[in-house]
C-alpha atoms as a PDB file:
ATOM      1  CA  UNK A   1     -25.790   8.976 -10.039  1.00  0.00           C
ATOM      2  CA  UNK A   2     -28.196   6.419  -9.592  1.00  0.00           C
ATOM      3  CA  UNK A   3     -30.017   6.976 -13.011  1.00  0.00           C
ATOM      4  CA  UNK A   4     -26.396   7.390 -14.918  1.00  0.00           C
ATOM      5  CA  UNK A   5     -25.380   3.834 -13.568  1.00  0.00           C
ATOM      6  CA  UNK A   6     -28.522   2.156 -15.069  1.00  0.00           C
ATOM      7  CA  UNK A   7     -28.332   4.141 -18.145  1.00  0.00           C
ATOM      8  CA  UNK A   8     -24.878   2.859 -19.270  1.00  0.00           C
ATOM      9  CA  UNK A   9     -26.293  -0.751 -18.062  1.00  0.00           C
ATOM     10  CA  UNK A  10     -29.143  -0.744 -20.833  1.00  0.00           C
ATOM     11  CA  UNK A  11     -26.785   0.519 -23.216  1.00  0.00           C
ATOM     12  CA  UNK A  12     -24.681  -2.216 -22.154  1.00  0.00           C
ATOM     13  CA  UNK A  13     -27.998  -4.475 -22.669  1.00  0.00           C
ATOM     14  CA  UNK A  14     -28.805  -3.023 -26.191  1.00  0.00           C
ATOM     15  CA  UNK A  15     -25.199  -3.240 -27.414  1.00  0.00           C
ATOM     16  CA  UNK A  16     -24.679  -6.968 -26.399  1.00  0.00           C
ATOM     17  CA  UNK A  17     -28.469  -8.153 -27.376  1.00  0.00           C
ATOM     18  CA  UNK A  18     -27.746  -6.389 -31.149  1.00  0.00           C
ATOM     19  CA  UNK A  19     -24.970  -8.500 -31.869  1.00  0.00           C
ATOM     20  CA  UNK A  20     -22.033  -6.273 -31.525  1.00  0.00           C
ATOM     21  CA  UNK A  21     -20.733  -7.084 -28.196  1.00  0.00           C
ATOM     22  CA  UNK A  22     -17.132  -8.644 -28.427  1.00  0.00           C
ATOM     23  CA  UNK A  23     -17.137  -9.199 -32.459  1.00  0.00           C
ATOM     24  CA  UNK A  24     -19.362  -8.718 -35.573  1.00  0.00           C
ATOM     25  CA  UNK A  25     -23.050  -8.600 -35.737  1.00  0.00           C
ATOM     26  CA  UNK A  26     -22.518 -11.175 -38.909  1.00  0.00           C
ATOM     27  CA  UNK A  27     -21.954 -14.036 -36.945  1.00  0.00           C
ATOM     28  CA  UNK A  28     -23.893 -16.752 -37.537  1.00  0.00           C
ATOM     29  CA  UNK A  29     -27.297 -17.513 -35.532  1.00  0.00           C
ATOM     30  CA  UNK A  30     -26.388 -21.216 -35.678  1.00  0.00           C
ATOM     31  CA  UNK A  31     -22.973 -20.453 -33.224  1.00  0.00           C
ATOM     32  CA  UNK A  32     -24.842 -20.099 -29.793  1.00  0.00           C
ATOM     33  CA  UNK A  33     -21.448 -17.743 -28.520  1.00  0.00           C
ATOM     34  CA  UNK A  34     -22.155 -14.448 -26.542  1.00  0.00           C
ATOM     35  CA  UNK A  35     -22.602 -12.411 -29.197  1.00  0.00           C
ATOM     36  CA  UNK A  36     -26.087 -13.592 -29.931  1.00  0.00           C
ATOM     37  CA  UNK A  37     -27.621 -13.724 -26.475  1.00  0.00           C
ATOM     38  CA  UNK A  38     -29.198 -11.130 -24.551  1.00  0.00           C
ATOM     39  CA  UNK A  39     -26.816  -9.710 -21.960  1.00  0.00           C
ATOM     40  CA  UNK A  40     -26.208  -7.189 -18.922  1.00  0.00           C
ATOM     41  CA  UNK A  41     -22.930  -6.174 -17.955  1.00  0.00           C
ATOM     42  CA  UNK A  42     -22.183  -4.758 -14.731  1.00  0.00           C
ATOM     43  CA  UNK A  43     -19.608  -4.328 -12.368  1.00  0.00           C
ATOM     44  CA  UNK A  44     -18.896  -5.481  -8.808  1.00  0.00           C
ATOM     45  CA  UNK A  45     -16.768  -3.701  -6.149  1.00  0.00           C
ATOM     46  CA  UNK A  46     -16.332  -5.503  -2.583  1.00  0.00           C
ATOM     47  CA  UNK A  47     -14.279  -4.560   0.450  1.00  0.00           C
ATOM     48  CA  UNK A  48     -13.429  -6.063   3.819  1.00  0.00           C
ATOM     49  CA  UNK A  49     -12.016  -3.858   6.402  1.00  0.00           C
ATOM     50  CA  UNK A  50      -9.974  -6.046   9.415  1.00  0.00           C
ATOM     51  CA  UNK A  51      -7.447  -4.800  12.202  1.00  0.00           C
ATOM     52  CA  UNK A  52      -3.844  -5.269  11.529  1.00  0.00           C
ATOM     53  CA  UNK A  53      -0.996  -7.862  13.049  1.00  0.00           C
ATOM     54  CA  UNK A  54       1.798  -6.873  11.618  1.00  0.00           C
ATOM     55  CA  UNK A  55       3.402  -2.769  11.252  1.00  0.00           C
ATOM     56  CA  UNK A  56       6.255  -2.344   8.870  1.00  0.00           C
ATOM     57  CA  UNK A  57       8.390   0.649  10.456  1.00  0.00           C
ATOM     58  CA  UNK A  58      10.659   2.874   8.135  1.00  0.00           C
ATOM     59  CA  UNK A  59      13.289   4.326   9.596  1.00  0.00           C
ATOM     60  CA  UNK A  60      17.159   5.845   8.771  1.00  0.00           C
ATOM     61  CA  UNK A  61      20.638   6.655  10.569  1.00  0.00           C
ATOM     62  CA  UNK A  62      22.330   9.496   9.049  1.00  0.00           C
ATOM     63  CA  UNK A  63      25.344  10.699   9.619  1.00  0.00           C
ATOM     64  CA  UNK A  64      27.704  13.963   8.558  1.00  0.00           C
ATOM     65  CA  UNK A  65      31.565  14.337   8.344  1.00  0.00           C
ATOM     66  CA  UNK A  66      34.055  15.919   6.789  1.00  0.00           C
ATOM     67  CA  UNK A  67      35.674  12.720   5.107  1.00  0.00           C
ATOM     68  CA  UNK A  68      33.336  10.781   3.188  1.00  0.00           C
ATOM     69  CA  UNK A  69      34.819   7.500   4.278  1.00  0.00           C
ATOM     70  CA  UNK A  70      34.588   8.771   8.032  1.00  0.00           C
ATOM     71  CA  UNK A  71      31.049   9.006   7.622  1.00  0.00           C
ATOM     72  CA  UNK A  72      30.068   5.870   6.551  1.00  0.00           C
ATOM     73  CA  UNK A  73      32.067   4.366   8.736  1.00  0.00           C
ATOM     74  CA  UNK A  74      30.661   6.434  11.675  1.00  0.00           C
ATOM     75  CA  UNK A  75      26.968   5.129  10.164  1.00  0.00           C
ATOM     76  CA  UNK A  76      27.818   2.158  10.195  1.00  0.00           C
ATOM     77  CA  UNK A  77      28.937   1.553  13.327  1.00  0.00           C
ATOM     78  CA  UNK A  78      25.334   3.486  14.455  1.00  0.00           C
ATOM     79  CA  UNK A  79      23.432   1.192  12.454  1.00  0.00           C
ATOM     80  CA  UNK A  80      24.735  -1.935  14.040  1.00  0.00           C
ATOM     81  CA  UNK A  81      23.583  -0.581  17.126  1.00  0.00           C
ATOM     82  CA  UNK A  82      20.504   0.055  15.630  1.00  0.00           C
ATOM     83  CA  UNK A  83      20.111  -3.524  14.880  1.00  0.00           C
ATOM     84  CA  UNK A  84      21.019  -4.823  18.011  1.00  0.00           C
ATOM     85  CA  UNK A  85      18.376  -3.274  19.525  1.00  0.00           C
ATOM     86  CA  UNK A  86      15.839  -4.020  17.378  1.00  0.00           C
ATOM     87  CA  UNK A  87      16.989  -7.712  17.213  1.00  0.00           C
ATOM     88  CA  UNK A  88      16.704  -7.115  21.177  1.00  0.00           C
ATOM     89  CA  UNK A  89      13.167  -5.785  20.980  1.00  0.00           C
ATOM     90  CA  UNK A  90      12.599  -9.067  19.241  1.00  0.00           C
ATOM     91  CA  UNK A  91      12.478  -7.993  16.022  1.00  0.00           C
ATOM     92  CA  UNK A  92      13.976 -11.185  14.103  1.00  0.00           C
ATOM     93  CA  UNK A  93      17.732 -10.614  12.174  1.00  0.00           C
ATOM     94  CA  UNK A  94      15.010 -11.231   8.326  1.00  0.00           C
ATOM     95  CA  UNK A  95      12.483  -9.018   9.057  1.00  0.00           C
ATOM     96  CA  UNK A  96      14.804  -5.632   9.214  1.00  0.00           C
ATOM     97  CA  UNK A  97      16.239  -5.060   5.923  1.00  0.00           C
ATOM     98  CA  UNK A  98      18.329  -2.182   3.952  1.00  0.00           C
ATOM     99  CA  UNK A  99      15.687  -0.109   1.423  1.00  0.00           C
ATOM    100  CA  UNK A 100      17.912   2.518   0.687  1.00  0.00           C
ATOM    101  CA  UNK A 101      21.842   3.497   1.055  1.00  0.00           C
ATOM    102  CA  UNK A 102      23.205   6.991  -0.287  1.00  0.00           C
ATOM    103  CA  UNK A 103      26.158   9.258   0.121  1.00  0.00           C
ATOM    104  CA  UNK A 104      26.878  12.354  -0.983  1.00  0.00           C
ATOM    105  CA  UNK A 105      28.664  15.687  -0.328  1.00  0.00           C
ATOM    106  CA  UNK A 106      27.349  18.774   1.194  1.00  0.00           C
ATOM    107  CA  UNK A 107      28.121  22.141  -0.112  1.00  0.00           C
ATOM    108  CA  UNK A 108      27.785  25.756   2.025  1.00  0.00           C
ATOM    109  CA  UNK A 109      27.132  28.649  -0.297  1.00  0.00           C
ATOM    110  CA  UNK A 110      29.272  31.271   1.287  1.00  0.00           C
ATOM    111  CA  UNK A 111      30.990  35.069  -0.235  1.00  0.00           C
ATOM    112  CA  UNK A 112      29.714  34.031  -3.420  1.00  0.00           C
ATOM    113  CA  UNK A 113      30.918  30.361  -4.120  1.00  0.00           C
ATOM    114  CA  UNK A 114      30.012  26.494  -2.956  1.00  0.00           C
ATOM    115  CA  UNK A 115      32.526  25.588  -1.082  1.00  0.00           C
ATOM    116  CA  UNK A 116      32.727  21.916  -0.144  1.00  0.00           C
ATOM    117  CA  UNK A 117      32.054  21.091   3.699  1.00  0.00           C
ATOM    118  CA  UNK A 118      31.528  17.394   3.930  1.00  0.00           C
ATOM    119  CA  UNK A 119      29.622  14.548   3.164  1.00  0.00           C
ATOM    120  CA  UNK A 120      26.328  12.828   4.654  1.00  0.00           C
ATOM    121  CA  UNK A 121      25.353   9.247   4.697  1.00  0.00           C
ATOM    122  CA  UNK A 122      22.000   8.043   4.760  1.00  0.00           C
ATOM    123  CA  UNK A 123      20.848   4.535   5.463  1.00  0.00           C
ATOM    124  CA  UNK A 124      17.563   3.497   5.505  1.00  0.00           C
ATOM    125  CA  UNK A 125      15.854   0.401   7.266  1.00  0.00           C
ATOM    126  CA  UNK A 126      12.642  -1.373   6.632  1.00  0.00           C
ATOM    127  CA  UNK A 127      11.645  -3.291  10.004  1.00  0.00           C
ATOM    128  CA  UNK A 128       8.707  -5.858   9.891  1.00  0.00           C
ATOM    129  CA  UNK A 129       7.063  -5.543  13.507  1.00  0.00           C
ATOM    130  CA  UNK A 130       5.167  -8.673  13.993  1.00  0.00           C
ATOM    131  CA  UNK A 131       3.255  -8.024  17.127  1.00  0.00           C
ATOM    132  CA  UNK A 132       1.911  -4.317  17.100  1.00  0.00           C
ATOM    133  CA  UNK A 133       1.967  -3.771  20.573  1.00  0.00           C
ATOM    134  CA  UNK A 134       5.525  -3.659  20.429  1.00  0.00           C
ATOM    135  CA  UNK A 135       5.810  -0.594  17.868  1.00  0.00           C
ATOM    136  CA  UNK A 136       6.350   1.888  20.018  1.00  0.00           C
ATOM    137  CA  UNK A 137       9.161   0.030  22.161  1.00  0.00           C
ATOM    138  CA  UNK A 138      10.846  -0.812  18.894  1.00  0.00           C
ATOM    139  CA  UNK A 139      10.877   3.129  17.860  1.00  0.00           C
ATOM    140  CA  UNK A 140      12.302   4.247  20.777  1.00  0.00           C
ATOM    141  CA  UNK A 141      14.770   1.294  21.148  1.00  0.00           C
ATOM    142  CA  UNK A 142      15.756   2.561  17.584  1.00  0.00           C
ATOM    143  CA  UNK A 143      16.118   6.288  18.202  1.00  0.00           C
ATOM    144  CA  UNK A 144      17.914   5.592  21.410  1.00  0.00           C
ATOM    145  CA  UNK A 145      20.527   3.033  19.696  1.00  0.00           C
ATOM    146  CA  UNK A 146      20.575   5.649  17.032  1.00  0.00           C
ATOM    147  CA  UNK A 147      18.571   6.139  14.323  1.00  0.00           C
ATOM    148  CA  UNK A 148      18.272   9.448  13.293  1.00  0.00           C
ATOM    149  CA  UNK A 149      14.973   9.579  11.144  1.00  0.00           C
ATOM    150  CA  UNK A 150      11.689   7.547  11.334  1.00  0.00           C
ATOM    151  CA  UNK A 151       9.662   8.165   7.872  1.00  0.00           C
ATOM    152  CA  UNK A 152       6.267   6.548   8.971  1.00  0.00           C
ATOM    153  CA  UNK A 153       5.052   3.544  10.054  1.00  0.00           C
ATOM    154  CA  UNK A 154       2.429   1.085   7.851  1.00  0.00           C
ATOM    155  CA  UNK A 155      -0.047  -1.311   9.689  1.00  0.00           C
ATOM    156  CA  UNK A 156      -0.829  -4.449   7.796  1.00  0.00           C
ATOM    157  CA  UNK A 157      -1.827  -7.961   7.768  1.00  0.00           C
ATOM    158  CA  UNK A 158       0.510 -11.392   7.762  1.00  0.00           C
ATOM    159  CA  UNK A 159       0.491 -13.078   3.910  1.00  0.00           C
ATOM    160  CA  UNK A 160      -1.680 -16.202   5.779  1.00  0.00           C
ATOM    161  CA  UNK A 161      -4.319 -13.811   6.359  1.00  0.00           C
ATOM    162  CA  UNK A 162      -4.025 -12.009   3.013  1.00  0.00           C
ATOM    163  CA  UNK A 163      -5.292 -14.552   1.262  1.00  0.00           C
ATOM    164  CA  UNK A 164      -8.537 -15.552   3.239  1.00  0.00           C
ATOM    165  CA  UNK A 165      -9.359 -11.500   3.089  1.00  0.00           C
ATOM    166  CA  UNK A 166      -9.100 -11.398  -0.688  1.00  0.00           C
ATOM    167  CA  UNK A 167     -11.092 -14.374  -1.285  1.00  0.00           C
ATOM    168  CA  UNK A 168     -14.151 -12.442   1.306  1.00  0.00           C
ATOM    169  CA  UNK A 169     -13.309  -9.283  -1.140  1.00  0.00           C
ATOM    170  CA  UNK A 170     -13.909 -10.919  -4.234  1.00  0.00           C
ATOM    171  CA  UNK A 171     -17.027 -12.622  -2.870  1.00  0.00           C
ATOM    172  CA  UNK A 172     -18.916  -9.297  -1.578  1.00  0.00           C
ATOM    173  CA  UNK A 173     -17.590  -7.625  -5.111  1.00  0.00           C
ATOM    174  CA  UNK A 174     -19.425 -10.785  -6.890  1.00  0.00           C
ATOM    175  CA  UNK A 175     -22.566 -10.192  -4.504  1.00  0.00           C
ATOM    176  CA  UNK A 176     -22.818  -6.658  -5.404  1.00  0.00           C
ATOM    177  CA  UNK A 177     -22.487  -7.307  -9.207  1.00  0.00           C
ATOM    178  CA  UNK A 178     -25.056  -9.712  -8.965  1.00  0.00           C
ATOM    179  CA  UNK A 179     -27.594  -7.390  -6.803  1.00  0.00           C
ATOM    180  CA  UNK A 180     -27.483  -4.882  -9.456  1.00  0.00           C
ATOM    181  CA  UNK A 181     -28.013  -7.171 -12.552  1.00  0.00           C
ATOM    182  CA  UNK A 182     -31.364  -7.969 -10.505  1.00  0.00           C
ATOM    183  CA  UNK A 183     -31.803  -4.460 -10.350  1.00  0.00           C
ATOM    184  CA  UNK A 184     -31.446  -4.083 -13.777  1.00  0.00           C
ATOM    185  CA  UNK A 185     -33.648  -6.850 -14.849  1.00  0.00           C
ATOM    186  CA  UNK A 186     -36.381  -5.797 -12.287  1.00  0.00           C
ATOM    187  CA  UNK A 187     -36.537  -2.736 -14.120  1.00  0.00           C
ATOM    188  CA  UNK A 188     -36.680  -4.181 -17.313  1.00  0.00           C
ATOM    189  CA  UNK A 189     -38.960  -6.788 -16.459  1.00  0.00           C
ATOM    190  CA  UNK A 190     -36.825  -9.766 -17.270  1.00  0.00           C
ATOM    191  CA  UNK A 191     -35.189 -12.460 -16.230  1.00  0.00           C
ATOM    192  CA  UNK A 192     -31.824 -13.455 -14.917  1.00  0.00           C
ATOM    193  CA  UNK A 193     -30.947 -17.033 -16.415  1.00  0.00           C
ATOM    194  CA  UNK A 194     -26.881 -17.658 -15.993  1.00  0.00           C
ATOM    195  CA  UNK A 195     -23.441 -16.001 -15.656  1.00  0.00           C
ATOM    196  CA  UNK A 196     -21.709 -16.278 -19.389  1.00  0.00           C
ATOM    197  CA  UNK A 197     -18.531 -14.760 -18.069  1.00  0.00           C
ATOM    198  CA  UNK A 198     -16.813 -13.075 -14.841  1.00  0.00           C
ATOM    199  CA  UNK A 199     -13.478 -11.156 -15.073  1.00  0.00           C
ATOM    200  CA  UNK A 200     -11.783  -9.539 -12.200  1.00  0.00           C
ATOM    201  CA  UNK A 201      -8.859  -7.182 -12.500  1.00  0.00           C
ATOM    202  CA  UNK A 202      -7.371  -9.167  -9.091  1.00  0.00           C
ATOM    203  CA  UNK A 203      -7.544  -7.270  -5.476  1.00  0.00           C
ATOM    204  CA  UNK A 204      -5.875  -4.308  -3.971  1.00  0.00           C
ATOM    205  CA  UNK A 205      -4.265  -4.264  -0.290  1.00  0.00           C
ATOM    206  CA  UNK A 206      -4.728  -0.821   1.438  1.00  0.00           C
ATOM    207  CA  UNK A 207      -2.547  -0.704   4.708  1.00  0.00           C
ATOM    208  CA  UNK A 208      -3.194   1.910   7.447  1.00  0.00           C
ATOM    209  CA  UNK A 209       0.087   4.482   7.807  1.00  0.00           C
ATOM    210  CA  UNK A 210       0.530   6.774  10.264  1.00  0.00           C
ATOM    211  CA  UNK A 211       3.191   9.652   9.406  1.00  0.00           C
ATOM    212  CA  UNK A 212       5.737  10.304  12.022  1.00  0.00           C
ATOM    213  CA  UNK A 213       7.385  13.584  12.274  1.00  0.00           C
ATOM    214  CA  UNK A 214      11.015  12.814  13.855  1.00  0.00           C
ATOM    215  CA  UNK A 215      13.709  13.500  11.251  1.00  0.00           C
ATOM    216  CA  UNK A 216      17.425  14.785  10.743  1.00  0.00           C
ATOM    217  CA  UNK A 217      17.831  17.886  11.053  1.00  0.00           C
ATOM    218  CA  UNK A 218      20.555  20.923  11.052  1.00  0.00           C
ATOM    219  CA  UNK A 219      20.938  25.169  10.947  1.00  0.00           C
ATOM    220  CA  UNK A 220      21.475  26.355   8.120  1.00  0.00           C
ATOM    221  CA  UNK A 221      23.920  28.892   9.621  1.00  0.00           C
ATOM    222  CA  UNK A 222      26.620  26.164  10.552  1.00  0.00           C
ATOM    223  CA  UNK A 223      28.564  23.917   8.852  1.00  0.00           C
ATOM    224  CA  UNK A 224      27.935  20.827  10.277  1.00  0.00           C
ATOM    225  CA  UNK A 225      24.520  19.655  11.801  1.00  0.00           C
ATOM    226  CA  UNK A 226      22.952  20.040  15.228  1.00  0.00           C
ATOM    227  CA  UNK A 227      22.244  16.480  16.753  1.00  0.00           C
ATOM    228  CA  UNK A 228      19.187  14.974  16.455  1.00  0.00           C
ATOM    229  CA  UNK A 229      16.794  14.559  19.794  1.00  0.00           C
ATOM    230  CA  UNK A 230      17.570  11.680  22.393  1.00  0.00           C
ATOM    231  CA  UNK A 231      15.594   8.265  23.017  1.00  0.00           C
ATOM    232  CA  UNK A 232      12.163   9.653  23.815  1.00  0.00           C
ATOM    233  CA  UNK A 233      12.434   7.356  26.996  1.00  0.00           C
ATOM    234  CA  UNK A 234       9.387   5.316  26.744  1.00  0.00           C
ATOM    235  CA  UNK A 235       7.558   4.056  23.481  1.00  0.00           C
ATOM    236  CA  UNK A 236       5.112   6.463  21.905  1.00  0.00           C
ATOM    237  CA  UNK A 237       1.304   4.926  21.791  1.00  0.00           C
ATOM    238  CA  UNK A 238       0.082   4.814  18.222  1.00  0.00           C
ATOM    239  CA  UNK A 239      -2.820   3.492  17.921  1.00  0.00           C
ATOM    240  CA  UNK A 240      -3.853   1.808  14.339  1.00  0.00           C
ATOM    241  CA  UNK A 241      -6.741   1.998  12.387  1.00  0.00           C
ATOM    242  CA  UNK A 242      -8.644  -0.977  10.129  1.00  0.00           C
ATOM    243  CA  UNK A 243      -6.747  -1.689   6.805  1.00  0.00           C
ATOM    244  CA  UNK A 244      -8.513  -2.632   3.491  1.00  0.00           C
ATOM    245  CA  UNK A 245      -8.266  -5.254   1.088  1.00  0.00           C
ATOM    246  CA  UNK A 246     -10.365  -4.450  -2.109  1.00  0.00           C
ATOM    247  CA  UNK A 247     -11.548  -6.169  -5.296  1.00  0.00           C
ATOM    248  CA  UNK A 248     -13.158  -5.481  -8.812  1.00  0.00           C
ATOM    249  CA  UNK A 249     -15.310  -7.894 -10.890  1.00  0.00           C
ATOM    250  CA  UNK A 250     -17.056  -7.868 -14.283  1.00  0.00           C
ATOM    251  CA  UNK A 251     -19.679 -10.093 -14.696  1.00  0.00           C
ATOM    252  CA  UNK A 252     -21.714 -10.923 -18.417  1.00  0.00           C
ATOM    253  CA  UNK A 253     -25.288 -12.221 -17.080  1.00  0.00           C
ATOM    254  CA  UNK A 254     -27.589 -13.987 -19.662  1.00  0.00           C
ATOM    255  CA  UNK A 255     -31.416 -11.997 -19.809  1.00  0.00           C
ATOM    256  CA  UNK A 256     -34.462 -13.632 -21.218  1.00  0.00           C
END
């Protein structure tokens, strides 16, 4: 892997120092621009791994009735419980937020035909927990006011802290890039005079998830669903694991 890398760097070298690298090789020797100076290209890739502050918690209340407009109004009266007790749990009235509202009918397939049984509401919540001890007491406050379905839970860092991690991303990525240009001119038994140009294709922000398993559910045998399994009576532990942030540089070095 090793020997590939450098192989497509001196290609990189031979390309650049014959004129060809980012126009024609008929530019003229009096125009000191990039295309008439020695070069190595190579490529940077830094990474800072941190623990999280903040968990953003997915979770839905639906709800099945015969009457469409019974059971939306029979979710919404859940999911204003719901964010009571979030709100109570200290979860603030901005940080829990509607990602996804649907209705639709249900059908049983029965002697040979659909035939039309009811209609199910879903309505799904996005909840912003900003201390991460709490996430478990905010779960079960959730399932006991109501909610019917928790899709998974994503561990993260606050936007103030985003920032300074990017800028430590992009700085190890530039550090590596410039490691193995010395590399690279070690071998060839040159020198490293200057940076011409850097490029970056910006940073990437990896949060840690962990998948929950506690969903809607129903038998297919009877018309309208079983219920769904009580508060769970005290908060379950989850315990997160170091997010990411991430970050790609290109950088044009100068060789005499």
């Amino acid at each position: 892997m090793t020997a590939f890398l450098l192989a497509g760097l001196v290609i990189s070298v031979g390309i650049a120092s014959a004129g060809l690298w980012g126009g024609s090789s008929s530019a003229s020797s009096d125009t000191p621009d990039i295309q008439q100076k020695k070069v190595i290209v190579v490529s940077g890739y830094g990474t800072v791994d941190t623990t999280p502050d903040e968990a953003v918690v997915r979770l839905a209340v639906v709800t099945q009735a015969e009457d469409a407009k019974e059971a939306c109004d029979e979710n919404a009266k859940k999911m204003d419980a719901v964010l009571a007790a979030l709100n109570d749990t200290g979860i603030a009235e901005g940080d829990s937020v509607t990602s996804d509202y649907r209705v639709w009918p249900r059908y049983n397939w029965k002697d040979g035909e659909d035939r039309l049984i009811g209609f199910q509401v879903r309505n799904s919540l996005t909840a912003t927990v900003r201390d991460i001890e709490k996430v478990g007491d905010v779960i079960d406050a959730a399932i006991g006011a109501g909610a019917n379905e928790i899709g998974d839970v994503a561990f993260t860092v606050s936007d103030d802290r985003q920032a300074g991690l990017r800028e430590e991303a992009i700085a190890d990525a530039v550090a590596k890039a410039r490691s193995d240009a010395n590399s690279v001119a070690d071998a060839m038994d040159v020198a490293i005079v200057g940076a011409l140009e850097i490029s970056t294709t910006g940073s990437q922000f990896s949060p840690y998830r962990v998948h929950l398993d506690y969903g809607y559910y129903e038998d297919a045998e009877m018309e309208m669903p079983m219920p769904a399994p009580k508060a769970l009576g005290a908060g379950p532990q989850i315990q997160p694991g170091d997010v990411t942030v991430s970050a790609y540089v290109t950088v044009v070095y100068e060789f005499k």
